[in-house]
PDB file of N, CA and C in Angstrom:
ATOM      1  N   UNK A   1     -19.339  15.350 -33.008  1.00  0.00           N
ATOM      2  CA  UNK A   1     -18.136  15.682 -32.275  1.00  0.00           C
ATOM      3  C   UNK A   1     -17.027  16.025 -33.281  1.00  0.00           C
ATOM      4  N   UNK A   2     -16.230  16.897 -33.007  1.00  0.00           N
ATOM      5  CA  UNK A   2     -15.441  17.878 -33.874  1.00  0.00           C
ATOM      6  C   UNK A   2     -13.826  16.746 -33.826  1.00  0.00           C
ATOM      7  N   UNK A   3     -12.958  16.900 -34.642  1.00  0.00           N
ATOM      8  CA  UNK A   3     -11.905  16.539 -34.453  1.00  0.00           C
ATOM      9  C   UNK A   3     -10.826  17.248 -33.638  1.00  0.00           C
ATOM     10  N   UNK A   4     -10.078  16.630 -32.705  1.00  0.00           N
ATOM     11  CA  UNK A   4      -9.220  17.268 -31.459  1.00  0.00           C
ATOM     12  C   UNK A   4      -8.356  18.018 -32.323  1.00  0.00           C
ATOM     13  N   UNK A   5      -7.523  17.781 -33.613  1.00  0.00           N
ATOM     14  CA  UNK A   5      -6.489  18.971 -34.068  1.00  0.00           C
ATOM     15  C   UNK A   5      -5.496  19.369 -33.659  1.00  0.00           C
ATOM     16  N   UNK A   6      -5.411  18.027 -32.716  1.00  0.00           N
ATOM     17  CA  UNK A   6      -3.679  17.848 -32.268  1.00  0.00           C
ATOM     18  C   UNK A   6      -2.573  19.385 -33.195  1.00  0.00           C
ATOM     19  N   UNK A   7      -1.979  19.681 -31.324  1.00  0.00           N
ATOM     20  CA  UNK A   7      -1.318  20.607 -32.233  1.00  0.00           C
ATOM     21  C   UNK A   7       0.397  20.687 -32.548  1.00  0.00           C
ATOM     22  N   UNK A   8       0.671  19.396 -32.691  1.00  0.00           N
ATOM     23  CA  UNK A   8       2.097  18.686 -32.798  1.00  0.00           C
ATOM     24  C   UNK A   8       1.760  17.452 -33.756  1.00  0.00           C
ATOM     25  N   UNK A   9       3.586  17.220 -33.883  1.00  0.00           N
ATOM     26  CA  UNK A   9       3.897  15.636 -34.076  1.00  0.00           C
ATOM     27  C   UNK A   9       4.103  14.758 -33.276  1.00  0.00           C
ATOM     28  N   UNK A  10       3.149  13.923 -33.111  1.00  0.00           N
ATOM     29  CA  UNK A  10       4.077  13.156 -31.772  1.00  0.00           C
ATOM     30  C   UNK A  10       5.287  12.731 -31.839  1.00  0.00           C
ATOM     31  N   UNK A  11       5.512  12.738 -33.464  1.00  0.00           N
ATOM     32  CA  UNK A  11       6.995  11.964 -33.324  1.00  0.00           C
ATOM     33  C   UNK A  11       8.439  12.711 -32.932  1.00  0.00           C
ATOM     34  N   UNK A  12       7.753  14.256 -33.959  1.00  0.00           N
ATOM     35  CA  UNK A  12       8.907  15.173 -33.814  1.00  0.00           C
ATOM     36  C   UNK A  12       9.019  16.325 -33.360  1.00  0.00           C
ATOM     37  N   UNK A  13       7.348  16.523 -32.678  1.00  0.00           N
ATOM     38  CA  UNK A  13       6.875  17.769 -31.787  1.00  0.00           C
ATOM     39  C   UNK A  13       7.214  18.578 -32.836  1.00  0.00           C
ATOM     40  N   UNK A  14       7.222  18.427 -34.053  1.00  0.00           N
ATOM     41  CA  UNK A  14       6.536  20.116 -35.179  1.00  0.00           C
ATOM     42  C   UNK A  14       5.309  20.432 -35.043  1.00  0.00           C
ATOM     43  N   UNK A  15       5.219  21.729 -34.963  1.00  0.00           N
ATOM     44  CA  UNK A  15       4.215  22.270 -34.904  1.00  0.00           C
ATOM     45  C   UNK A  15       3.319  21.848 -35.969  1.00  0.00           C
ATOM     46  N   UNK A  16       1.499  21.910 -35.910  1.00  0.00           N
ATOM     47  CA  UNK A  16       1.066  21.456 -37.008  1.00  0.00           C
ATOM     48  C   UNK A  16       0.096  22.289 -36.918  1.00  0.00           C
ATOM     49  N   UNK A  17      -0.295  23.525 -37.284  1.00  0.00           N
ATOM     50  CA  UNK A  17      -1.362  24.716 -36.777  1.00  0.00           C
ATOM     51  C   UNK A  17      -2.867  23.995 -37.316  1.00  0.00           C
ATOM     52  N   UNK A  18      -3.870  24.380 -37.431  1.00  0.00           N
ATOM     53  CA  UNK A  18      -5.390  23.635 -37.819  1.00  0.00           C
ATOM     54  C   UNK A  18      -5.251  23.844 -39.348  1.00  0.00           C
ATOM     55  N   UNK A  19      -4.870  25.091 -40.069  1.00  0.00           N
ATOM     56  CA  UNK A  19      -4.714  24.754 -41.131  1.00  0.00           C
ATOM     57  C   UNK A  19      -3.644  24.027 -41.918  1.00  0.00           C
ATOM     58  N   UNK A  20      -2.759  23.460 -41.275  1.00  0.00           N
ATOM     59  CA  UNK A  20      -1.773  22.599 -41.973  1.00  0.00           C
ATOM     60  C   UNK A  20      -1.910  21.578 -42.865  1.00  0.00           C
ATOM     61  N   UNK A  21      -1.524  21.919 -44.092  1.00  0.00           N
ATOM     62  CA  UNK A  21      -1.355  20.302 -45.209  1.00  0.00           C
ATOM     63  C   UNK A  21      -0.589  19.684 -44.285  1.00  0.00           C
ATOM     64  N   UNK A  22      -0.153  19.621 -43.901  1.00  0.00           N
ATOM     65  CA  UNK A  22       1.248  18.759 -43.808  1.00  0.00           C
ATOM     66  C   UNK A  22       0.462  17.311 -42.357  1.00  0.00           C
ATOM     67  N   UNK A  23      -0.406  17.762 -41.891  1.00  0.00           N
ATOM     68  CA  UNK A  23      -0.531  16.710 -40.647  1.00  0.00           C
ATOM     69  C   UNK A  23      -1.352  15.636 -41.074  1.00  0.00           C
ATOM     70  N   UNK A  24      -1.159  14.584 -40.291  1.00  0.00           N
ATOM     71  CA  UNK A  24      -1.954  13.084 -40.982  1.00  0.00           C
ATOM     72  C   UNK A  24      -2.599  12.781 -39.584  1.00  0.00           C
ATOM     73  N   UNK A  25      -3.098  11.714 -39.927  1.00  0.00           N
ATOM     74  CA  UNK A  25      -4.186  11.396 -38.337  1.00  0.00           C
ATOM     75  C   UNK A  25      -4.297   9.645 -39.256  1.00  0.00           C
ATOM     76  N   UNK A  26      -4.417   9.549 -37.919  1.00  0.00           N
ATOM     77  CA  UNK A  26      -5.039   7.366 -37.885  1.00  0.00           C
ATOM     78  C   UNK A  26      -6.383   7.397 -37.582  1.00  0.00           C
ATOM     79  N   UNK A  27      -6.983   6.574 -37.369  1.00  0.00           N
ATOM     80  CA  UNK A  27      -8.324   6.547 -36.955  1.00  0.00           C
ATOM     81  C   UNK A  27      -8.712   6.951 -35.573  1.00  0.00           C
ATOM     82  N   UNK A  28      -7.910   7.066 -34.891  1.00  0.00           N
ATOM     83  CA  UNK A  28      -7.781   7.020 -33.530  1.00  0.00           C
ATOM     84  C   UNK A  28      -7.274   8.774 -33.011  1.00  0.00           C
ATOM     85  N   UNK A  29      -7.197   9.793 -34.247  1.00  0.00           N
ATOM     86  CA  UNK A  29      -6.503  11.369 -34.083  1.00  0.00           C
ATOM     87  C   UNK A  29      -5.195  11.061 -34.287  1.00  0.00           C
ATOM     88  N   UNK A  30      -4.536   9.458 -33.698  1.00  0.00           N
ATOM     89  CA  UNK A  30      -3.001  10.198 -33.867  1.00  0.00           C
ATOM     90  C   UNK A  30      -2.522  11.336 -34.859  1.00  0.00           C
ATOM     91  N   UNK A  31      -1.718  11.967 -34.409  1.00  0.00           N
ATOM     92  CA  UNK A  31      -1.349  13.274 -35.388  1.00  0.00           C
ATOM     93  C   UNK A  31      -0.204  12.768 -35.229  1.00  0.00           C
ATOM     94  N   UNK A  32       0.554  12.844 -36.570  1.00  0.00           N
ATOM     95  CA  UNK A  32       1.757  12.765 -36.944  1.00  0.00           C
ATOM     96  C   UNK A  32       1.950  14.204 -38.029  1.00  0.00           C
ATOM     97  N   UNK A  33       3.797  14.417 -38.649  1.00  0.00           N
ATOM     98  CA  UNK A  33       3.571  15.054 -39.935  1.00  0.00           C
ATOM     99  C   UNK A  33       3.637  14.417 -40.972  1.00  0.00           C
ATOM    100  N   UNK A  34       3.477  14.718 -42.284  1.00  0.00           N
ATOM    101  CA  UNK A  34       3.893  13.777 -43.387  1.00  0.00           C
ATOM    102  C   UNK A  34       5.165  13.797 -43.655  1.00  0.00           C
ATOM    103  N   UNK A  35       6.359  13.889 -43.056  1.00  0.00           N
ATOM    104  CA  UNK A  35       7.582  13.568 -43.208  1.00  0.00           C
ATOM    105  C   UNK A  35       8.313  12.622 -42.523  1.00  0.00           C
ATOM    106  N   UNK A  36       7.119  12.376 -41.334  1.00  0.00           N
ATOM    107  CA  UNK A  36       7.668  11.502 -40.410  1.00  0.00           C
ATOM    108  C   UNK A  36       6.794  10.120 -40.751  1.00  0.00           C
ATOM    109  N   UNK A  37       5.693  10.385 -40.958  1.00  0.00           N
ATOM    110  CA  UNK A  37       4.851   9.148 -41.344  1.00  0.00           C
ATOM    111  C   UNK A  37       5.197   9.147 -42.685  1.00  0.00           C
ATOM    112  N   UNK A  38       5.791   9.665 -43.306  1.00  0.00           N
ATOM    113  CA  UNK A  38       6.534   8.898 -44.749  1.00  0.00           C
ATOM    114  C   UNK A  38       8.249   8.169 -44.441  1.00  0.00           C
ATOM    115  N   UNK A  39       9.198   8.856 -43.654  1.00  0.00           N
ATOM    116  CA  UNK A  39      10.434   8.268 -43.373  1.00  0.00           C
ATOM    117  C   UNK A  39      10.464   7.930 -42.213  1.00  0.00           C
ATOM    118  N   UNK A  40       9.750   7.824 -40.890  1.00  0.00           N
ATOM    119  CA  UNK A  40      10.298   7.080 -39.962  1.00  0.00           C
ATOM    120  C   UNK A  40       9.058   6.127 -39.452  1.00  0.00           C
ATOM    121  N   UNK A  41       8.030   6.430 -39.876  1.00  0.00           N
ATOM    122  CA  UNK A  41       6.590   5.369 -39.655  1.00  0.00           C
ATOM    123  C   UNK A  41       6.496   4.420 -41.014  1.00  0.00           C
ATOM    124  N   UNK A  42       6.429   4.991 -41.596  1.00  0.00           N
ATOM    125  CA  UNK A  42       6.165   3.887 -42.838  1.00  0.00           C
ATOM    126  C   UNK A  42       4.681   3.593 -43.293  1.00  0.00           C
ATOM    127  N   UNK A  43       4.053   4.653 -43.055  1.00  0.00           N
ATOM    128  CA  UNK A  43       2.244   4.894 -43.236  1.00  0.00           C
ATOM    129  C   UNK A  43       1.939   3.939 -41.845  1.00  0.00           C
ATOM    130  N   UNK A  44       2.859   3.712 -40.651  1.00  0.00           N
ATOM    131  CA  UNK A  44       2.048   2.502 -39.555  1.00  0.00           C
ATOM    132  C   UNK A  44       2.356   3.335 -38.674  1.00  0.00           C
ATOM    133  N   UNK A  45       0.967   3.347 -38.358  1.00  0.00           N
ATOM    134  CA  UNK A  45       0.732   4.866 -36.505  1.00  0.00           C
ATOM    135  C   UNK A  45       1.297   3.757 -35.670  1.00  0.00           C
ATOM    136  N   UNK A  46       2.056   4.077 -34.913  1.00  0.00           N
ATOM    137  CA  UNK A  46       2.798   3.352 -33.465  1.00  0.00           C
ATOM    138  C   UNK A  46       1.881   2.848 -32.913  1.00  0.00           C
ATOM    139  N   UNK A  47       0.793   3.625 -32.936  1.00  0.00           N
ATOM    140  CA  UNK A  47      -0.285   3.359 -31.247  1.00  0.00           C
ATOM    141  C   UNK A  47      -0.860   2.164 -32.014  1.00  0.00           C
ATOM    142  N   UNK A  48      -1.355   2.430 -32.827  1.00  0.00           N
ATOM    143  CA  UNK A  48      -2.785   1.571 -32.983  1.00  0.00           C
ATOM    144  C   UNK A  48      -2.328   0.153 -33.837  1.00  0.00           C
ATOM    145  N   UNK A  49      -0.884   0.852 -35.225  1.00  0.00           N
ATOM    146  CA  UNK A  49      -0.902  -0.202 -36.303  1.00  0.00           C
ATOM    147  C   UNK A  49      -1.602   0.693 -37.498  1.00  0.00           C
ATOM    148  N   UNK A  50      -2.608   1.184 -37.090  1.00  0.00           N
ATOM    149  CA  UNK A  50      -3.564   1.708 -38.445  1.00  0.00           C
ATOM    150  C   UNK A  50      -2.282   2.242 -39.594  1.00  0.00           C
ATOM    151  N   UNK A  51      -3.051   2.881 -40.503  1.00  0.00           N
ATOM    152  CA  UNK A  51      -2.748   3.807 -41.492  1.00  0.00           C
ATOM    153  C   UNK A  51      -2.986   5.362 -41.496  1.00  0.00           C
ATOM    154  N   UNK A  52      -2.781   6.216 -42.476  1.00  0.00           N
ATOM    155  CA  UNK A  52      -2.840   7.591 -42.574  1.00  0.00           C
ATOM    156  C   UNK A  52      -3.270   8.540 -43.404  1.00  0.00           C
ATOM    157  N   UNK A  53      -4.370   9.186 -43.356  1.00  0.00           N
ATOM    158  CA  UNK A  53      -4.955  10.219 -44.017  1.00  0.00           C
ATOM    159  C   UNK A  53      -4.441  11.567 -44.224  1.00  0.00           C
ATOM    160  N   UNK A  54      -4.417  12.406 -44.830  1.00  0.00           N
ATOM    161  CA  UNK A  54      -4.600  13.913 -44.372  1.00  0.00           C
ATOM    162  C   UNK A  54      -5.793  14.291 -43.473  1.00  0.00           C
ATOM    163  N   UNK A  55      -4.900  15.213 -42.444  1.00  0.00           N
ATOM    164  CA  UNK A  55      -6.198  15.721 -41.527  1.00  0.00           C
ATOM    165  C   UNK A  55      -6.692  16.843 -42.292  1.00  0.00           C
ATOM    166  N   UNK A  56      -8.206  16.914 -42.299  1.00  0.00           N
ATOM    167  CA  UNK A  56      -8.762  17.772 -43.012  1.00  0.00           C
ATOM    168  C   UNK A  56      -9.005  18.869 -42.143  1.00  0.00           C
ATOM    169  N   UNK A  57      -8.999  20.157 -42.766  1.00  0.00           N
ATOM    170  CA  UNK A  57      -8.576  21.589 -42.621  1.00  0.00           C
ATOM    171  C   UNK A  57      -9.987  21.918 -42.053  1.00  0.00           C
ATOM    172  N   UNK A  58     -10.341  22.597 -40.807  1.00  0.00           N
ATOM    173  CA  UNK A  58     -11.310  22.921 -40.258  1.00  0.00           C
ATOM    174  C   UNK A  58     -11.811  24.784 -40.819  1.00  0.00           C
ATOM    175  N   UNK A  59     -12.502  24.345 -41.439  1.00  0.00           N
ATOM    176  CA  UNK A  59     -12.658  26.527 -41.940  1.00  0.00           C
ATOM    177  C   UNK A  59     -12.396  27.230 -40.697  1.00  0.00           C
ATOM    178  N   UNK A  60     -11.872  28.323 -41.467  1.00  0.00           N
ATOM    179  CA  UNK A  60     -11.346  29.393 -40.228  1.00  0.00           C
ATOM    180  C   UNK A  60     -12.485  30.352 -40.490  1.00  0.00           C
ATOM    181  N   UNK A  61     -13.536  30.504 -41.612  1.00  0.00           N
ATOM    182  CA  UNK A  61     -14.872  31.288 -41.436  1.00  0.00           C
ATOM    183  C   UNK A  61     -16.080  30.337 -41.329  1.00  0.00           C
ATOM    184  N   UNK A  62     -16.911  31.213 -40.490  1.00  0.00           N
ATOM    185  CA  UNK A  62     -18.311  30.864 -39.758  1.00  0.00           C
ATOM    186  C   UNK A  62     -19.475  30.626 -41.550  1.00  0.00           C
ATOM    187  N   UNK A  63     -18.790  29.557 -42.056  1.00  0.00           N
ATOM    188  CA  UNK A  63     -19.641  29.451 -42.972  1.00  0.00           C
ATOM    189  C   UNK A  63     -21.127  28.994 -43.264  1.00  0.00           C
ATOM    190  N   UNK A  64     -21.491  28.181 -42.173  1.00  0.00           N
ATOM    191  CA  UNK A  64     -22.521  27.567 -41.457  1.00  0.00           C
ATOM    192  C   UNK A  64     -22.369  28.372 -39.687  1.00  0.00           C
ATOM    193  N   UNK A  65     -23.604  28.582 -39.743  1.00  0.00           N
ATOM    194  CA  UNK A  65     -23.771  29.310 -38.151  1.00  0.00           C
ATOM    195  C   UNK A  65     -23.134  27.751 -36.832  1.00  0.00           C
ATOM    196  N   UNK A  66     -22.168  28.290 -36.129  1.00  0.00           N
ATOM    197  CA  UNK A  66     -21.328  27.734 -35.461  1.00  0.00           C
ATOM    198  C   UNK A  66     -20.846  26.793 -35.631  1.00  0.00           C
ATOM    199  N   UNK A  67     -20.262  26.871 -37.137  1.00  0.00           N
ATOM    200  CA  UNK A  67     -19.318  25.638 -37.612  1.00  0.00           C
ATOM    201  C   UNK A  67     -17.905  26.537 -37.955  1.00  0.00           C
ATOM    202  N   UNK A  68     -16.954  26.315 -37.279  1.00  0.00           N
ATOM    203  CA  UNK A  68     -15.280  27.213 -37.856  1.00  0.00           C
ATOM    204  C   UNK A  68     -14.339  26.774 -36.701  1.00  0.00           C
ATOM    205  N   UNK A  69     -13.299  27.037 -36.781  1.00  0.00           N
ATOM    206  CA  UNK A  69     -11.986  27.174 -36.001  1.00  0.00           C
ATOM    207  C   UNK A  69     -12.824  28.044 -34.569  1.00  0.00           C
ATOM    208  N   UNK A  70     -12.853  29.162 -34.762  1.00  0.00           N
ATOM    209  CA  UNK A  70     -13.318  30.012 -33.624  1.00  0.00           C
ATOM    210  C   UNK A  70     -14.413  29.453 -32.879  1.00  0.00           C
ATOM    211  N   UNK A  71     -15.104  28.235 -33.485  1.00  0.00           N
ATOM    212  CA  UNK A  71     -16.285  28.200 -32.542  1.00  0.00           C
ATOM    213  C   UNK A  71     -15.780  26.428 -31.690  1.00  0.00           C
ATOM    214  N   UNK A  72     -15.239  26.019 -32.382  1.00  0.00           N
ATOM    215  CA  UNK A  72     -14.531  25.057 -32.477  1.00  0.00           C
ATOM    216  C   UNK A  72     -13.361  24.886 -32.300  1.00  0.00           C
ATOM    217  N   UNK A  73     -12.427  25.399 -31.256  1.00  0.00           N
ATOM    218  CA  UNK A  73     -11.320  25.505 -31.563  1.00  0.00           C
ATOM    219  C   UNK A  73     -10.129  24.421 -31.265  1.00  0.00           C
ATOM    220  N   UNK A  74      -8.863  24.214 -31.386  1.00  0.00           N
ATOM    221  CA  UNK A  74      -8.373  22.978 -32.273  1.00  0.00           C
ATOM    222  C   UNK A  74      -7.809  22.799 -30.626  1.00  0.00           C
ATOM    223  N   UNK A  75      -7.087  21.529 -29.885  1.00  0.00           N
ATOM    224  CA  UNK A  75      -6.689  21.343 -28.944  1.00  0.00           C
ATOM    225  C   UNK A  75      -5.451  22.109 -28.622  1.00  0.00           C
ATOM    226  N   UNK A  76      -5.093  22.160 -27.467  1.00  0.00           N
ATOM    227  CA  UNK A  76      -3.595  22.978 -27.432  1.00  0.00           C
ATOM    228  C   UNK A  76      -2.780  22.067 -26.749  1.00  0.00           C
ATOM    229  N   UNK A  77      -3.369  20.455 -26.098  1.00  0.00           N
ATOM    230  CA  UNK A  77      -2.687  20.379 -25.510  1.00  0.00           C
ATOM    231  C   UNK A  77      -1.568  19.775 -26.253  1.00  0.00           C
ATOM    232  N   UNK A  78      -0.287  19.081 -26.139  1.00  0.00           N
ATOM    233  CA  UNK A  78       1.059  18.644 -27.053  1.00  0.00           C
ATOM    234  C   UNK A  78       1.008  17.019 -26.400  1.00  0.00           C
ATOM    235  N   UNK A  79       0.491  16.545 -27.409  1.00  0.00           N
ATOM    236  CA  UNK A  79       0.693  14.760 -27.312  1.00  0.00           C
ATOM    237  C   UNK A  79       1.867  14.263 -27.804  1.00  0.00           C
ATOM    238  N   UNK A  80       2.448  13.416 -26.874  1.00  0.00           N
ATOM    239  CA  UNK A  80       4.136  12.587 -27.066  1.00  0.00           C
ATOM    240  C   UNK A  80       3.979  11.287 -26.936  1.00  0.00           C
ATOM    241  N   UNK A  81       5.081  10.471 -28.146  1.00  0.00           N
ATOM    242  CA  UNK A  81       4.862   8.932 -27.922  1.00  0.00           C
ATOM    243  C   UNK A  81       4.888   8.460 -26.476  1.00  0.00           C
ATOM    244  N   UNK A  82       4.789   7.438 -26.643  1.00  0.00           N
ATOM    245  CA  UNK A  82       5.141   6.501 -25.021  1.00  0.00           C
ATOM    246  C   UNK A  82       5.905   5.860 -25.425  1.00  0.00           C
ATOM    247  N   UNK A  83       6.279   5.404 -26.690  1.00  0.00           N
ATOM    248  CA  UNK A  83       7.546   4.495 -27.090  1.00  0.00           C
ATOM    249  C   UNK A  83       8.389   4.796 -27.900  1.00  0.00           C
ATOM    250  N   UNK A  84       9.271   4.009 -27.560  1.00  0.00           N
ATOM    251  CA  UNK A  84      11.057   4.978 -27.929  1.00  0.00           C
ATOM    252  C   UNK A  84      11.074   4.810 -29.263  1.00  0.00           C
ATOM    253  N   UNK A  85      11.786   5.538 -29.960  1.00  0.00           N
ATOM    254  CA  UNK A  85      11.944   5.248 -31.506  1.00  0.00           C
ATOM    255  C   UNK A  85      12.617   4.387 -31.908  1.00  0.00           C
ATOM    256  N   UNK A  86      13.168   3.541 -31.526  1.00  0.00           N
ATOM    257  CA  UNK A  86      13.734   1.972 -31.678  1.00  0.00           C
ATOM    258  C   UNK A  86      12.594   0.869 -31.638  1.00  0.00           C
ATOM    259  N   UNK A  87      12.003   1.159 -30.391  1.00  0.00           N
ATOM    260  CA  UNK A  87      10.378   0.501 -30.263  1.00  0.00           C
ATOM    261  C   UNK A  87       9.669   0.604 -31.613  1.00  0.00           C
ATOM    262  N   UNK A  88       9.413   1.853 -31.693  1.00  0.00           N
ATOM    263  CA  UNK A  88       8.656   2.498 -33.280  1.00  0.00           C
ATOM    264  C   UNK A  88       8.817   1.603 -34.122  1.00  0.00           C
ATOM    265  N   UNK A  89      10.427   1.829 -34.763  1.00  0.00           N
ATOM    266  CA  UNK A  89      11.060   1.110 -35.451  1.00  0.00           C
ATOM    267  C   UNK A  89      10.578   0.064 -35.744  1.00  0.00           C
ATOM    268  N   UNK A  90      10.920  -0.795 -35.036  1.00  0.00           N
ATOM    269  CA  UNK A  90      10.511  -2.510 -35.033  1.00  0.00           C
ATOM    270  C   UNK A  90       8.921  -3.058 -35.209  1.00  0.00           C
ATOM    271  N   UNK A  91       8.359  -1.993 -34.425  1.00  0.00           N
ATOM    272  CA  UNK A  91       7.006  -2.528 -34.460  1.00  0.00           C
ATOM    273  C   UNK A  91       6.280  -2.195 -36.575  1.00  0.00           C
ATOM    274  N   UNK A  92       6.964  -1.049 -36.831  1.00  0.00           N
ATOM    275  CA  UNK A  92       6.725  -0.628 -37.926  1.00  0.00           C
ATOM    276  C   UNK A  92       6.809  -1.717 -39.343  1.00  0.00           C
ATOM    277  N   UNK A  93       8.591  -2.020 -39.020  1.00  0.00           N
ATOM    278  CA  UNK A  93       9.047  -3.383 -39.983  1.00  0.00           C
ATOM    279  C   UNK A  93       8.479  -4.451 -40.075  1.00  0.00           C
ATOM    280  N   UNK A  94       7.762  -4.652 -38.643  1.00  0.00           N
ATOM    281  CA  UNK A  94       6.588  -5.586 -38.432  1.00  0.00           C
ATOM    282  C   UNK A  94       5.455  -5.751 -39.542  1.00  0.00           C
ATOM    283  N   UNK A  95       5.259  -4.474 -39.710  1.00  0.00           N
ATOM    284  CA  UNK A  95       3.624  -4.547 -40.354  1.00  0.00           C
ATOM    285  C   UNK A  95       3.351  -3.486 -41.042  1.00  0.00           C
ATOM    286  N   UNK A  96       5.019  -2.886 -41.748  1.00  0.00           N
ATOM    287  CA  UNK A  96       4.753  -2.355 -42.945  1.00  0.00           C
ATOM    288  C   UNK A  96       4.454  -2.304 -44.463  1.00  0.00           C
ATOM    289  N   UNK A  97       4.719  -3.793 -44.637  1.00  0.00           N
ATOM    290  CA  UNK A  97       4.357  -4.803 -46.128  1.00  0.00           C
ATOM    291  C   UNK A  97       2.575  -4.983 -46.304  1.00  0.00           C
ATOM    292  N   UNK A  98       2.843  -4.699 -44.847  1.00  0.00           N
ATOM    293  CA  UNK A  98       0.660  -5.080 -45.126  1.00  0.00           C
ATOM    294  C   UNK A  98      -0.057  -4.299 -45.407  1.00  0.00           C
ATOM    295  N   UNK A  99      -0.647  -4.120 -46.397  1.00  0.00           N
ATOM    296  CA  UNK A  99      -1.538  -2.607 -46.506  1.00  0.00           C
ATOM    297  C   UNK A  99      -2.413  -2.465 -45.698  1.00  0.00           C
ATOM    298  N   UNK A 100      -2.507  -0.911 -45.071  1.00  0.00           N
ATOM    299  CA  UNK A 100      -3.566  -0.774 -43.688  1.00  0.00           C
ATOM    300  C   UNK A 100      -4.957  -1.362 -43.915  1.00  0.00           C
ATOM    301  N   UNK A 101      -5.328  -1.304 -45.488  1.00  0.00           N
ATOM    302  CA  UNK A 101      -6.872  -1.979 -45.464  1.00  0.00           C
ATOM    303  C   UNK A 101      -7.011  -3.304 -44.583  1.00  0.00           C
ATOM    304  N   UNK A 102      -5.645  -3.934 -44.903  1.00  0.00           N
ATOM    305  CA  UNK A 102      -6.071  -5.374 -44.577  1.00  0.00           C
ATOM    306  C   UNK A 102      -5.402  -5.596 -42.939  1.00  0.00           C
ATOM    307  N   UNK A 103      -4.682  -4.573 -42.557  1.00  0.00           N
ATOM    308  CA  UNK A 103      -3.871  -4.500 -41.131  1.00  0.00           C
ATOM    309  C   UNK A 103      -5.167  -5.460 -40.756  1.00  0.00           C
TER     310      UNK A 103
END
């Protein structure tokens, strides 16, 4: 199963196209950008608690027969928190000293 490729931030609804450096994911897809999961997350995804990777870049050519963007293509729909950024906040200060290995 392919990765969804969220095509936002949830935090700040920027766009994050399939080839973007810039987007991170938790274990769980959250998509964030790396500006927001560096200054307003604190490497801690809202939803879950986890931590943050770079989402890795799906080829945009058919390099393997039906493996690419085109055959595969990235979600469109636009995922938004459920909790307010004050919520965020707090839950973050919570359990940002802990490194996600050991969350």
């Amino acid at each position: 199963m392919a990765l969804q490729l969220r095509p936002n931030c949830e935090y700040c609804d920027k766009d994050l196209p399939p080839n973007s450096t810039e987007a991170r994911i938790c274990s769980y897809e959250c998509t964030f950008c790396a500006d927001c999961v560096e200054t307003q997350l604190h490497d801690v995804c809202p939803n879950c608690g986890g931590g943050f990777a770079p989402r890795p870049i799906r080829p945009a050519k058919e390099w393997r027969l039906g493996v690419s963007v085109g055959k595969h293509p990235p979600s469109t729909k636009r995922v938004h928190l459920s909790f307010s950024h004050d919520e965020i906040a707090a839950h973050s200060a919570k359990i940002a000293g802990i490194p996600p290995e050991t969350r």
